[in-house]
PDB file of N, CA and C in Angstrom:
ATOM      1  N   UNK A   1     100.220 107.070 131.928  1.00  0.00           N
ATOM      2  CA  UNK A   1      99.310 106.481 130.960  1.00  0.00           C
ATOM      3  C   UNK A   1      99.094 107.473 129.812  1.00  0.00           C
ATOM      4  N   UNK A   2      99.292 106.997 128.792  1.00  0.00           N
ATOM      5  CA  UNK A   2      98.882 107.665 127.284  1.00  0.00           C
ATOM      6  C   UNK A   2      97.516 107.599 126.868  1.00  0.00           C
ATOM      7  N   UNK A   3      97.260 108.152 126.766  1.00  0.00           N
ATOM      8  CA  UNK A   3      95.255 109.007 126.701  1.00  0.00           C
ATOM      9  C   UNK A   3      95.192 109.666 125.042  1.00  0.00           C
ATOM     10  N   UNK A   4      94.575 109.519 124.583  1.00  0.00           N
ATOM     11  CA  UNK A   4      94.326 110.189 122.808  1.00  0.00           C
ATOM     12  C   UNK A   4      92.892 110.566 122.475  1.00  0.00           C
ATOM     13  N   UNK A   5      92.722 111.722 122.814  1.00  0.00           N
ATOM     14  CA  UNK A   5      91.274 112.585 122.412  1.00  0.00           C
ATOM     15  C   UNK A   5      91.232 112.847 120.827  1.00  0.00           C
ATOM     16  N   UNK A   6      90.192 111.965 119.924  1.00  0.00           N
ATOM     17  CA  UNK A   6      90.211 112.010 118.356  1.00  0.00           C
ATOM     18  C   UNK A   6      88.593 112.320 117.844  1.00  0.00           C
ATOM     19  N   UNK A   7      87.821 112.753 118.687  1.00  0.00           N
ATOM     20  CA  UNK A   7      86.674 113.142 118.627  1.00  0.00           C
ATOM     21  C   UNK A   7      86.821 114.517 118.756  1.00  0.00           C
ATOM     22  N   UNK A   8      86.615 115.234 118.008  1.00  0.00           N
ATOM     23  CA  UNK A   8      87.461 116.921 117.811  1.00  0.00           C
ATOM     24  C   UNK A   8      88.916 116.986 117.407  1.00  0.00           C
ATOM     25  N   UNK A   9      89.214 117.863 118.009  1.00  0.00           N
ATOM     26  CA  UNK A   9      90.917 117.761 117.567  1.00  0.00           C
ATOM     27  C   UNK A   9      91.618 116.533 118.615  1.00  0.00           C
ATOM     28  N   UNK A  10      92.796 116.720 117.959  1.00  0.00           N
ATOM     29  CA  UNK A  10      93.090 115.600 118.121  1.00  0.00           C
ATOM     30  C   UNK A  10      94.328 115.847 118.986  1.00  0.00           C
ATOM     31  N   UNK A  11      94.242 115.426 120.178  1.00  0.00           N
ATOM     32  CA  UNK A  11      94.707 115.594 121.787  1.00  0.00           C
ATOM     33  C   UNK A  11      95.650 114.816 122.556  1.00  0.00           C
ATOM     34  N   UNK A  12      96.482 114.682 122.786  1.00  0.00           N
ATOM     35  CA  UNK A  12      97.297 113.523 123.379  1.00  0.00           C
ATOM     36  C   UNK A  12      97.538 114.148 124.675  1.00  0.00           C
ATOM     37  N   UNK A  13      97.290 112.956 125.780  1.00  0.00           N
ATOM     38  CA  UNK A  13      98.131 112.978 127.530  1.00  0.00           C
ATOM     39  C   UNK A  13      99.030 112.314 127.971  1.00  0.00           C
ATOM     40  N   UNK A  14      99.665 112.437 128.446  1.00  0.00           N
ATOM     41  CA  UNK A  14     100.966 111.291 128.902  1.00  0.00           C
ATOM     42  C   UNK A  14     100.341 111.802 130.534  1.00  0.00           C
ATOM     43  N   UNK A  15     100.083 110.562 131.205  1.00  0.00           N
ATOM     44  CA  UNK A  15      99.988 111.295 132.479  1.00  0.00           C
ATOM     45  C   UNK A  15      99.749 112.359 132.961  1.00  0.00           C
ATOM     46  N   UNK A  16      98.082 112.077 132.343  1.00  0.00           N
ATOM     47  CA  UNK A  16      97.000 113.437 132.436  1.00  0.00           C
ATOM     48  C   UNK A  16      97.867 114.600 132.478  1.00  0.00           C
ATOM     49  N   UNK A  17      98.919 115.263 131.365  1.00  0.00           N
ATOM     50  CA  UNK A  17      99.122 116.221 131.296  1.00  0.00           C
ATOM     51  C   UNK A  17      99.077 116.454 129.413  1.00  0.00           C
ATOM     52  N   UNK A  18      98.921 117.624 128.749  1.00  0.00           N
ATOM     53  CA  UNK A  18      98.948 117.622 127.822  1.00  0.00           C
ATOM     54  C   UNK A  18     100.165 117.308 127.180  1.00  0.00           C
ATOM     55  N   UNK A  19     100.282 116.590 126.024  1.00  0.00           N
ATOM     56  CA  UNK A  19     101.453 116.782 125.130  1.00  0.00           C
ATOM     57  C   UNK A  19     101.138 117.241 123.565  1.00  0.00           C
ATOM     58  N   UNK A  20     101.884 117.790 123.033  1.00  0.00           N
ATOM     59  CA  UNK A  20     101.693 118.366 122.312  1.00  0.00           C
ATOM     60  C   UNK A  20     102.758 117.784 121.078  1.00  0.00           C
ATOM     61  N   UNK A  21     101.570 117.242 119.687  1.00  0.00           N
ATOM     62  CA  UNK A  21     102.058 116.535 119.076  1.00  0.00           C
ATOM     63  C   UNK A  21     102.727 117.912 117.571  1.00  0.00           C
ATOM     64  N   UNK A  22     102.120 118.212 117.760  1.00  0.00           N
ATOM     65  CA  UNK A  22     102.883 119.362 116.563  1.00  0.00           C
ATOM     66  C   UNK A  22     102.430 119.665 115.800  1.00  0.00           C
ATOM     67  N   UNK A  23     102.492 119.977 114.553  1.00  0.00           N
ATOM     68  CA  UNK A  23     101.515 120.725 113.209  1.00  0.00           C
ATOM     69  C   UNK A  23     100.263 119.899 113.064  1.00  0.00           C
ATOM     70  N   UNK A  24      99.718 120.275 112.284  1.00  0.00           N
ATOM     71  CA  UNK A  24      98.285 119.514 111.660  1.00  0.00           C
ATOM     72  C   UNK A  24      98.681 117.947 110.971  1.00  0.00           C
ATOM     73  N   UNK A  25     100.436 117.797 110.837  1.00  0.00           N
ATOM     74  CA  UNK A  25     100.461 117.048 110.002  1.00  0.00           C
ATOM     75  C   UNK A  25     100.541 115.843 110.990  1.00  0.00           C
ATOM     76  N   UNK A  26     101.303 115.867 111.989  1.00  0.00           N
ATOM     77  CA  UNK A  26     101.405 115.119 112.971  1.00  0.00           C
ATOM     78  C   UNK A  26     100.308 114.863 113.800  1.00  0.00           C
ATOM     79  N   UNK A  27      99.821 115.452 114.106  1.00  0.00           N
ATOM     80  CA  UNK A  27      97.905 115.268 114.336  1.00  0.00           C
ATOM     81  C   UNK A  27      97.730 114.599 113.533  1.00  0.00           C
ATOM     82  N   UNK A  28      97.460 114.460 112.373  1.00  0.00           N
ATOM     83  CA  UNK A  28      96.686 113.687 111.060  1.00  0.00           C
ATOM     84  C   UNK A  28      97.544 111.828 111.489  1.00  0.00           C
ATOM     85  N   UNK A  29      98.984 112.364 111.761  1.00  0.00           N
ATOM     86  CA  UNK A  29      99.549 110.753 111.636  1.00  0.00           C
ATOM     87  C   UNK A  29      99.375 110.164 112.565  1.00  0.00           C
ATOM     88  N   UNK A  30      98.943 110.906 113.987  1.00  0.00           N
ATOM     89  CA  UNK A  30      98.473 110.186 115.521  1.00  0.00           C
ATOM     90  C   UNK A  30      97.030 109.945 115.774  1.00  0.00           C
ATOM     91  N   UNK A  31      96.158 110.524 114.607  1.00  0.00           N
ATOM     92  CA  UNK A  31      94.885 110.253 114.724  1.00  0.00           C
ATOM     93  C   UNK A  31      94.623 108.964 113.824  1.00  0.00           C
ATOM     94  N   UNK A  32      95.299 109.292 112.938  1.00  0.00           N
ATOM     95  CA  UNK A  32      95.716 107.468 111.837  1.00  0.00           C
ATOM     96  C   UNK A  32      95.919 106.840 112.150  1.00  0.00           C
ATOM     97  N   UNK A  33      96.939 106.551 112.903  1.00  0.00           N
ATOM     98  CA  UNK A  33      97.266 105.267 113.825  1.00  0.00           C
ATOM     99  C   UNK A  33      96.393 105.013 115.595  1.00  0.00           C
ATOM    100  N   UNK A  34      95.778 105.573 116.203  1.00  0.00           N
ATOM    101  CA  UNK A  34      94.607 105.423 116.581  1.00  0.00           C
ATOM    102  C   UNK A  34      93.818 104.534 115.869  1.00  0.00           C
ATOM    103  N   UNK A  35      93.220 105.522 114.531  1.00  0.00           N
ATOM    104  CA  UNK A  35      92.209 105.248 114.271  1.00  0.00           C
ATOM    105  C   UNK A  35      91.920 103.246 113.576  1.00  0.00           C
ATOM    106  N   UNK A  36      93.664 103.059 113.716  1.00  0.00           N
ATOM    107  CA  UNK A  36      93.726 101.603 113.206  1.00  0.00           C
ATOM    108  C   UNK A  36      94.056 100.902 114.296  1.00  0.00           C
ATOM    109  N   UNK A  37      93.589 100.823 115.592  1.00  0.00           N
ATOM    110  CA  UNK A  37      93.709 100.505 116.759  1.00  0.00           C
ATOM    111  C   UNK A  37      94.762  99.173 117.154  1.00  0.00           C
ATOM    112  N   UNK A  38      95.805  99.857 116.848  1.00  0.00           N
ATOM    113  CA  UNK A  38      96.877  98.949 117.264  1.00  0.00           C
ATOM    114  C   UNK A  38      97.765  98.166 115.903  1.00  0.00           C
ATOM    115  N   UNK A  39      96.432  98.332 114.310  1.00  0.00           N
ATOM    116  CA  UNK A  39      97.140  97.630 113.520  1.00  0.00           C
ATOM    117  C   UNK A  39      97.950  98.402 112.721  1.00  0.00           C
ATOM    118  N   UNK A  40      98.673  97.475 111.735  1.00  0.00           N
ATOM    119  CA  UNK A  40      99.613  98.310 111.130  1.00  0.00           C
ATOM    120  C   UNK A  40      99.337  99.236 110.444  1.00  0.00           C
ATOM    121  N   UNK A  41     100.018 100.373 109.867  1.00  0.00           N
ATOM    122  CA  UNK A  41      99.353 101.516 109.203  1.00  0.00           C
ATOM    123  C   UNK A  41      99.936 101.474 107.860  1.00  0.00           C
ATOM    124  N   UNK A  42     100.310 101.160 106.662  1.00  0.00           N
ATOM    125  CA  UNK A  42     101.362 101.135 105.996  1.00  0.00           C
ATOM    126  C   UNK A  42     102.106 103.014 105.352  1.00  0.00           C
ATOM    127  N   UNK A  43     103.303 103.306 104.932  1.00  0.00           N
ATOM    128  CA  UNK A  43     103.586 104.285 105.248  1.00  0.00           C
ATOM    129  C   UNK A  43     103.083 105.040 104.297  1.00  0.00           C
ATOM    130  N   UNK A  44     102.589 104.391 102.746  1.00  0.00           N
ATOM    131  CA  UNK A  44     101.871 105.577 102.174  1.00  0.00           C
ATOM    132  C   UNK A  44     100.956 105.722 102.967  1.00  0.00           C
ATOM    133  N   UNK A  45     100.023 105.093 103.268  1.00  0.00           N
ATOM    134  CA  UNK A  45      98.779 105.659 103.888  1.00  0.00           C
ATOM    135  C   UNK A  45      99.279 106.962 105.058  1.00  0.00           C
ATOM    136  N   UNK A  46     100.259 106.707 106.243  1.00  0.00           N
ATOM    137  CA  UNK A  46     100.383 107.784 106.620  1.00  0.00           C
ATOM    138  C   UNK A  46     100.925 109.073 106.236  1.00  0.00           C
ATOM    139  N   UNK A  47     101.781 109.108 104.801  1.00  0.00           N
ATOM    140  CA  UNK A  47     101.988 109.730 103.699  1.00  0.00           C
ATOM    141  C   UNK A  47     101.538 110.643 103.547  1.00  0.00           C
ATOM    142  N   UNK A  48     100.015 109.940 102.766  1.00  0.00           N
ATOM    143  CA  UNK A  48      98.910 110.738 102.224  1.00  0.00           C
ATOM    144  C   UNK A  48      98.175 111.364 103.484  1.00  0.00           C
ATOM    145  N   UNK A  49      98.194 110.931 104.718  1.00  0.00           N
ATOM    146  CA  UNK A  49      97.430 111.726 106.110  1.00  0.00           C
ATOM    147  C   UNK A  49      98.192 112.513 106.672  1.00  0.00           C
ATOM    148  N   UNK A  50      99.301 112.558 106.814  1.00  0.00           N
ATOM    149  CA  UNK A  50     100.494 113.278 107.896  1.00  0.00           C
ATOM    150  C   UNK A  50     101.212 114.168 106.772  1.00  0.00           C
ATOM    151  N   UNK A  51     101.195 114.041 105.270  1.00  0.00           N
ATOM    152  CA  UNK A  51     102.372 114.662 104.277  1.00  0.00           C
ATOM    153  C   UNK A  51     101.595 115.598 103.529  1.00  0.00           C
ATOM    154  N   UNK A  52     100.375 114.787 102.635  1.00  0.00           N
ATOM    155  CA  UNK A  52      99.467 115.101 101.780  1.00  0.00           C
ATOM    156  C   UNK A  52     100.346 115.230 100.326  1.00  0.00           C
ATOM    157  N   UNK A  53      99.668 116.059  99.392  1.00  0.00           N
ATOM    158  CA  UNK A  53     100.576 115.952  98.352  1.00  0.00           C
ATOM    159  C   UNK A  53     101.771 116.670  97.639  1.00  0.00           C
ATOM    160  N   UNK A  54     101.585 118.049  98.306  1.00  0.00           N
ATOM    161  CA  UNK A  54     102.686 118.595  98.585  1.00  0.00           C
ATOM    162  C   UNK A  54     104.032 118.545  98.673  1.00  0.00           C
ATOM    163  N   UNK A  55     104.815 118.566  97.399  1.00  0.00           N
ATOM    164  CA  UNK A  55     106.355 118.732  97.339  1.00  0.00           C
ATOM    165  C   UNK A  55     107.107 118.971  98.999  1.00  0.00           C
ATOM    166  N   UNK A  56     107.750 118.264  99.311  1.00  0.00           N
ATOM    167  CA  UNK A  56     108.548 118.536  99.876  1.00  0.00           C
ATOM    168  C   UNK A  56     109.813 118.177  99.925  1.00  0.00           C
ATOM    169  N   UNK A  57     111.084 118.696 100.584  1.00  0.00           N
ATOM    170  CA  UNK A  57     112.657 118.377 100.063  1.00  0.00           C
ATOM    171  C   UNK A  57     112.946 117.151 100.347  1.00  0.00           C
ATOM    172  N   UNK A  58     112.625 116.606 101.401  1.00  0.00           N
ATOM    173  CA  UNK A  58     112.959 114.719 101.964  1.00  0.00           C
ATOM    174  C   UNK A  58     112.127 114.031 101.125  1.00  0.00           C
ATOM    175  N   UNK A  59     111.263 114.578 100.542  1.00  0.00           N
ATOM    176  CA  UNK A  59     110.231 113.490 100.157  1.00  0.00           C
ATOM    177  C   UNK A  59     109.134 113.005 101.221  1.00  0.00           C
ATOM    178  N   UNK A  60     107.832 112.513 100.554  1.00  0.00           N
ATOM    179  CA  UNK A  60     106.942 112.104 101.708  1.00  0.00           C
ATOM    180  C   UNK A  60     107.499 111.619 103.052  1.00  0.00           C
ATOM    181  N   UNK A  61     108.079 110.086 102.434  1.00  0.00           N
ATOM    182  CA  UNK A  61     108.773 108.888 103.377  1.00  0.00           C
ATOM    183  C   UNK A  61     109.742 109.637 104.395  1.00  0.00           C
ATOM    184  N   UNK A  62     110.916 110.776 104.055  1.00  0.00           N
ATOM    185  CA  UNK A  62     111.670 111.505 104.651  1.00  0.00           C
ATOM    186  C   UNK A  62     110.766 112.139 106.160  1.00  0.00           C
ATOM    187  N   UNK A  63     109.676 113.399 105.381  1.00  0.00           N
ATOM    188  CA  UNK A  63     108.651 113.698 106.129  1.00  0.00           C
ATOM    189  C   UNK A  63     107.926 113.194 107.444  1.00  0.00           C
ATOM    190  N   UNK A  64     107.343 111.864 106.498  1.00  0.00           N
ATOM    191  CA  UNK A  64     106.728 110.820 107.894  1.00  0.00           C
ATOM    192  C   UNK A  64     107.995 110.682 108.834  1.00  0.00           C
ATOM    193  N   UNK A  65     109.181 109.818 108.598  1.00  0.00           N
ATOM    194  CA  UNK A  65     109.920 109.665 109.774  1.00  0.00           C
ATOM    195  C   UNK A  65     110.317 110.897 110.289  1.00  0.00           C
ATOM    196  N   UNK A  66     110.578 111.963 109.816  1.00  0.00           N
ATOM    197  CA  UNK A  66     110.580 112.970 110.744  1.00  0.00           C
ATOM    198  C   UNK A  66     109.654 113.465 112.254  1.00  0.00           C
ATOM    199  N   UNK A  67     108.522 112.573 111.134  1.00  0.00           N
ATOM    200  CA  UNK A  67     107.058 113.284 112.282  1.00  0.00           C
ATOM    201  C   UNK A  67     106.813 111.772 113.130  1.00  0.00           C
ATOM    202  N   UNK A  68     107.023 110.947 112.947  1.00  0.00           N
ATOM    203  CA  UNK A  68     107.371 110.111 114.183  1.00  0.00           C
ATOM    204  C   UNK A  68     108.485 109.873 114.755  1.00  0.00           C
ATOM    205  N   UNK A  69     109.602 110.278 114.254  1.00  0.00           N
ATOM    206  CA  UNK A  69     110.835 110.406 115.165  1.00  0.00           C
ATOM    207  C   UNK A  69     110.329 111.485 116.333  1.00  0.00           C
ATOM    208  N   UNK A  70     109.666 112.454 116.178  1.00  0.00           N
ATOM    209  CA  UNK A  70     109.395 113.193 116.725  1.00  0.00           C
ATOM    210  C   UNK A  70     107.983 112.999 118.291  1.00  0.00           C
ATOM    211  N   UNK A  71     107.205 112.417 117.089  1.00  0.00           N
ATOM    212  CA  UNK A  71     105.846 111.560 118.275  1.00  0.00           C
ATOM    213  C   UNK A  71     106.656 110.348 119.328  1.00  0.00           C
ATOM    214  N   UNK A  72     107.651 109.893 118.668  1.00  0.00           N
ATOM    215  CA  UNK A  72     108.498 108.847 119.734  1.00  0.00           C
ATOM    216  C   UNK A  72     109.039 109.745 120.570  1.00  0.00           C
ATOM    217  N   UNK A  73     109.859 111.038 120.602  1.00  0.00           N
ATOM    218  CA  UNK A  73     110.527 111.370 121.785  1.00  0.00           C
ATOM    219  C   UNK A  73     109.396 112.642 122.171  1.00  0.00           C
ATOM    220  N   UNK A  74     108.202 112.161 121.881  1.00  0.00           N
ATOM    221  CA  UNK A  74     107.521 113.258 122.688  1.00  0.00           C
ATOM    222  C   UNK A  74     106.719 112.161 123.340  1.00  0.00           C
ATOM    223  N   UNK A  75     106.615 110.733 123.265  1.00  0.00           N
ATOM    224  CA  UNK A  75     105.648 110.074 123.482  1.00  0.00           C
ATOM    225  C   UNK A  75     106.061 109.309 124.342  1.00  0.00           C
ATOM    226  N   UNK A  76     107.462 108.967 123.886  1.00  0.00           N
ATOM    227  CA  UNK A  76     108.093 107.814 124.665  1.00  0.00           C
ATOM    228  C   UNK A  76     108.082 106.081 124.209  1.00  0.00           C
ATOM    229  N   UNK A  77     108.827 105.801 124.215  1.00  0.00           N
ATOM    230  CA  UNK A  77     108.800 104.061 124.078  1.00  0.00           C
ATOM    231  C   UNK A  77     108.503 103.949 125.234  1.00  0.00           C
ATOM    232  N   UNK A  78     107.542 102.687 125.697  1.00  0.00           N
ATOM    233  CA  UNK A  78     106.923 101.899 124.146  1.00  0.00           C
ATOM    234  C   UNK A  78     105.602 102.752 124.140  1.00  0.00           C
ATOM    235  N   UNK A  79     105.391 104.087 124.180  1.00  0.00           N
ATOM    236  CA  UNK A  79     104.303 104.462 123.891  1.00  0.00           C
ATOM    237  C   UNK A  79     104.053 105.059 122.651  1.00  0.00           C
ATOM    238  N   UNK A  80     105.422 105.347 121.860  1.00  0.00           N
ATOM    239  CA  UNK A  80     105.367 105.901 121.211  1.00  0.00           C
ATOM    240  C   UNK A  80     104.659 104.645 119.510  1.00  0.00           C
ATOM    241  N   UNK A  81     105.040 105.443 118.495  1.00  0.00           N
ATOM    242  CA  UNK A  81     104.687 104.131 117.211  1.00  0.00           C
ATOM    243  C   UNK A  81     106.178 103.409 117.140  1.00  0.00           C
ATOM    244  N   UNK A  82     105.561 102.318 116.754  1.00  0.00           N
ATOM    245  CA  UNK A  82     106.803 101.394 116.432  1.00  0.00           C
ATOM    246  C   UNK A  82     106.632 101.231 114.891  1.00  0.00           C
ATOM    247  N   UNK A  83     107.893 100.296 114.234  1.00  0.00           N
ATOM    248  CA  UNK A  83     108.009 100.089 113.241  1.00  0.00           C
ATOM    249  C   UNK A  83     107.687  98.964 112.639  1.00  0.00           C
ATOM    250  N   UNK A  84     107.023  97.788 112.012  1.00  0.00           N
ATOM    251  CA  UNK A  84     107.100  96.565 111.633  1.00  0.00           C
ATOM    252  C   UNK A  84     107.754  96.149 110.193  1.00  0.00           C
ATOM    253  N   UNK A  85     108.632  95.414 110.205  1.00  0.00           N
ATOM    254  CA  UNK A  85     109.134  95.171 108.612  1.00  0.00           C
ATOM    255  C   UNK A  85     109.026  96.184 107.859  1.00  0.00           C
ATOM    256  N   UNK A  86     109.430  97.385 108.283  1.00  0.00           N
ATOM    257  CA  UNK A  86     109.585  98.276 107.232  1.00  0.00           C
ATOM    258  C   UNK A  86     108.427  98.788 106.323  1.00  0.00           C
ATOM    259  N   UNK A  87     107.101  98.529 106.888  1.00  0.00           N
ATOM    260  CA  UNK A  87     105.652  98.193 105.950  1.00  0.00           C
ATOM    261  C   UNK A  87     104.882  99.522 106.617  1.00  0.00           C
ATOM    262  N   UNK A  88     105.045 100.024 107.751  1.00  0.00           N
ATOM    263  CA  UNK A  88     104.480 101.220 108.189  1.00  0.00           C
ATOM    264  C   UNK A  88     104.788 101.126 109.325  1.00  0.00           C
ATOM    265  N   UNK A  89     103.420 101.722 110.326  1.00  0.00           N
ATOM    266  CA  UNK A  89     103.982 102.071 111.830  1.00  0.00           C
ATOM    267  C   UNK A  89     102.427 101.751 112.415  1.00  0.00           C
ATOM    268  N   UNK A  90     102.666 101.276 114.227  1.00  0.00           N
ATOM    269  CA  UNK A  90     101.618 101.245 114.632  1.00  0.00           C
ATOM    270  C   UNK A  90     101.229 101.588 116.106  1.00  0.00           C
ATOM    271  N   UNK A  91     100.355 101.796 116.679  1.00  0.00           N
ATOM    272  CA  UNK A  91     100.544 102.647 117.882  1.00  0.00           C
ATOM    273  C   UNK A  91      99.954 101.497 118.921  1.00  0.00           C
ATOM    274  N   UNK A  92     100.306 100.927 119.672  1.00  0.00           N
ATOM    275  CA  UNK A  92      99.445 100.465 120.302  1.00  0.00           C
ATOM    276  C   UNK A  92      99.068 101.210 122.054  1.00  0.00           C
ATOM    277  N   UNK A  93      97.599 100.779 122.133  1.00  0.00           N
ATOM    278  CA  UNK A  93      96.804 101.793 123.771  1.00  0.00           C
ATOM    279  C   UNK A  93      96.117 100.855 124.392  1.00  0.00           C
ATOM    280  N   UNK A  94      96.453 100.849 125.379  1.00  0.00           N
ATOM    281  CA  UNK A  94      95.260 100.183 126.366  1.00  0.00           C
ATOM    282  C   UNK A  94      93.841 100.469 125.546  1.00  0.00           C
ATOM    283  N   UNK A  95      93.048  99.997 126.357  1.00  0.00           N
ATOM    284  CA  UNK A  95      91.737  99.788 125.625  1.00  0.00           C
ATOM    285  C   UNK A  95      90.842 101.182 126.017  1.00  0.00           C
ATOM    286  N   UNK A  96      91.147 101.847 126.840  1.00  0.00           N
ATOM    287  CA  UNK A  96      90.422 103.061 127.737  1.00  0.00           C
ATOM    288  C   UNK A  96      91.138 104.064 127.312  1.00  0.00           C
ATOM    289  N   UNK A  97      92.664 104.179 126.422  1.00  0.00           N
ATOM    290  CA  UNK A  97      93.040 105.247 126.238  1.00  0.00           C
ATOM    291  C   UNK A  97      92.526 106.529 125.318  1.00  0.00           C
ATOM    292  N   UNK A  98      91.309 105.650 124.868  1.00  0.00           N
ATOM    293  CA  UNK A  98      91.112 106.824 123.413  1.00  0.00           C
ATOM    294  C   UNK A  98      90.081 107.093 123.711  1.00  0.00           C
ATOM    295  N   UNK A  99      89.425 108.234 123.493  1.00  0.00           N
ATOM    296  CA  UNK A  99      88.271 109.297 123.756  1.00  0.00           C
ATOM    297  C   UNK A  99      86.885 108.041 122.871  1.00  0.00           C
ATOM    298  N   UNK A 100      87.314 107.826 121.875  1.00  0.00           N
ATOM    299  CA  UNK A 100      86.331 107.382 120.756  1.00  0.00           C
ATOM    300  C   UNK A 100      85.856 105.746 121.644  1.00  0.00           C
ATOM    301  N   UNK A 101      86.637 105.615 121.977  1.00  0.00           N
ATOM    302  CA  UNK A 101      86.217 104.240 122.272  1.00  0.00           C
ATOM    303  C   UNK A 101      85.733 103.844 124.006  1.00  0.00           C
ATOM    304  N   UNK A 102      86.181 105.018 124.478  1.00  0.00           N
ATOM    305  CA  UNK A 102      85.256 105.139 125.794  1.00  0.00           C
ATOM    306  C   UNK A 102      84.193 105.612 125.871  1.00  0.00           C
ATOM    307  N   UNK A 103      83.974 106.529 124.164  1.00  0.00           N
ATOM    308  CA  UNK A 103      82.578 106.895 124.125  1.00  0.00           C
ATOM    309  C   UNK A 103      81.297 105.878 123.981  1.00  0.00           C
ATOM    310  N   UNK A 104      82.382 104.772 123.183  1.00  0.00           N
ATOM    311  CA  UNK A 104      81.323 103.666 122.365  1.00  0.00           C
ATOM    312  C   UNK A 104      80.939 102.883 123.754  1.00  0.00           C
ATOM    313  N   UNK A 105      81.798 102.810 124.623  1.00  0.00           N
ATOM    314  CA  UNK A 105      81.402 102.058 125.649  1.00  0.00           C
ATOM    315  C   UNK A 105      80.399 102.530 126.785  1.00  0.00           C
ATOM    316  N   UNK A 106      80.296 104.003 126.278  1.00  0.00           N
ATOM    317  CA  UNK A 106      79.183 104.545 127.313  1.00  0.00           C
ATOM    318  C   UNK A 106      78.219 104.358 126.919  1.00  0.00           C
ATOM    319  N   UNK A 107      77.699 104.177 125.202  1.00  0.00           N
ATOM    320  CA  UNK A 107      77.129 103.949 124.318  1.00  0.00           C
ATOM    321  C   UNK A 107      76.048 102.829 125.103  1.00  0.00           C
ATOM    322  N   UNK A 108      76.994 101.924 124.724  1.00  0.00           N
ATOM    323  CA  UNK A 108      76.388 100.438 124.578  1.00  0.00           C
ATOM    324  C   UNK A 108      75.750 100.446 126.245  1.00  0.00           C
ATOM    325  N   UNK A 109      76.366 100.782 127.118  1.00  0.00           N
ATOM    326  CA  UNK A 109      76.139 100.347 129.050  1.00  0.00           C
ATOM    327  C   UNK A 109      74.979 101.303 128.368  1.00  0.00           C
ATOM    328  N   UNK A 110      74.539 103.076 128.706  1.00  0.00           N
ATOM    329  CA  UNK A 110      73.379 103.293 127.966  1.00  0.00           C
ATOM    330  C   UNK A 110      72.235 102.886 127.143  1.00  0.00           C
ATOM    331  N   UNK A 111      72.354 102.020 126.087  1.00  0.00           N
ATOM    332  CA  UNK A 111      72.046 100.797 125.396  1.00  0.00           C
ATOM    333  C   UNK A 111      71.137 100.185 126.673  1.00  0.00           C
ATOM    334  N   UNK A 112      71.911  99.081 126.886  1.00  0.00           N
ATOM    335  CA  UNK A 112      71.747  98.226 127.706  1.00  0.00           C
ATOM    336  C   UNK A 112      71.341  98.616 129.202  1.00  0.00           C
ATOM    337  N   UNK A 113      71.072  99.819 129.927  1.00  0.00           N
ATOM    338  CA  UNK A 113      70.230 100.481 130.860  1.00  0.00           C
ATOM    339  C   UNK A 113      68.835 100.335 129.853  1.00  0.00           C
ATOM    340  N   UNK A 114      68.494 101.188 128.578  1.00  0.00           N
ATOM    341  CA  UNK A 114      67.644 101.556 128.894  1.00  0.00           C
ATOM    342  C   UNK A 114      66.634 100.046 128.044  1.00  0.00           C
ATOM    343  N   UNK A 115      67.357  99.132 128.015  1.00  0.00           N
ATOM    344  CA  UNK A 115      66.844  98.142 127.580  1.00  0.00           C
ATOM    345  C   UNK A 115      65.875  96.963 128.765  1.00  0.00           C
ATOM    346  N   UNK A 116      66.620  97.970 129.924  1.00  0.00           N
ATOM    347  CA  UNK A 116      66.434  96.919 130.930  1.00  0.00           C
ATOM    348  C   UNK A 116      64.731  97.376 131.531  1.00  0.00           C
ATOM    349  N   UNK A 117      64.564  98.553 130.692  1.00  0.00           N
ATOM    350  CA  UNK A 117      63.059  99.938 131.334  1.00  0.00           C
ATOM    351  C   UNK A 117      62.325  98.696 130.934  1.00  0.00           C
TER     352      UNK A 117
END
């Protein structure tokens, strides 16, 4: 199971073991696609999060697929991002995989305990 800690830095598990996604830039593009929970991301947007503005020799677009060619064979199909029509990339997780959203759910049961006082 693929697990994604995005409340602090930003953490990935494949079967509660760490994996390790790579520079800050690749962090930035696995916390992006998280953070759009399953929907599409389009590729400037991960561009401007995973590239920034910074010259580089491939070019942004070059860049990004580098850094998810890379999150795919560290991640695995189908865990890794996929591609849709050429429009960006998107990650999809079970509903329990991400730190942020098991928080919200402790949230609300909390909520709803102390509603019951």
């Amino acid at each position: 199971m693929l697990c994604c800690g995005v409340l602090g830095s930003t953490e990935v598990e494949a079967e509660r073991r760490p994996v390790g996604v790579g520079r800050s830039a690749a962090e930035a593009a696995v916390a992006a696609l998280v953070a759009a929970e399953g929907q599409l991301v389009p590729d400037a947007e991960l561009t401007e999060d995973a590239v920034g503005e910074s010259p580089r020799p491939r070019g942004p677009v070059g860049v990004l697929q580098v850094h998810v060619s890379r999150l795919r064979a560290t991640l695995g199909q189908p865990a890794g991002p996929d591609r849709r029509d050429g429009a960006g990339y998107r990650l999809r997780l079970p509903s329990d995989a991400v730190d942020a959203d098991r928080f919200a759910v402790a949230v609300e049961r909390g909520r709803a305990l102390l509603c019951r006082r």
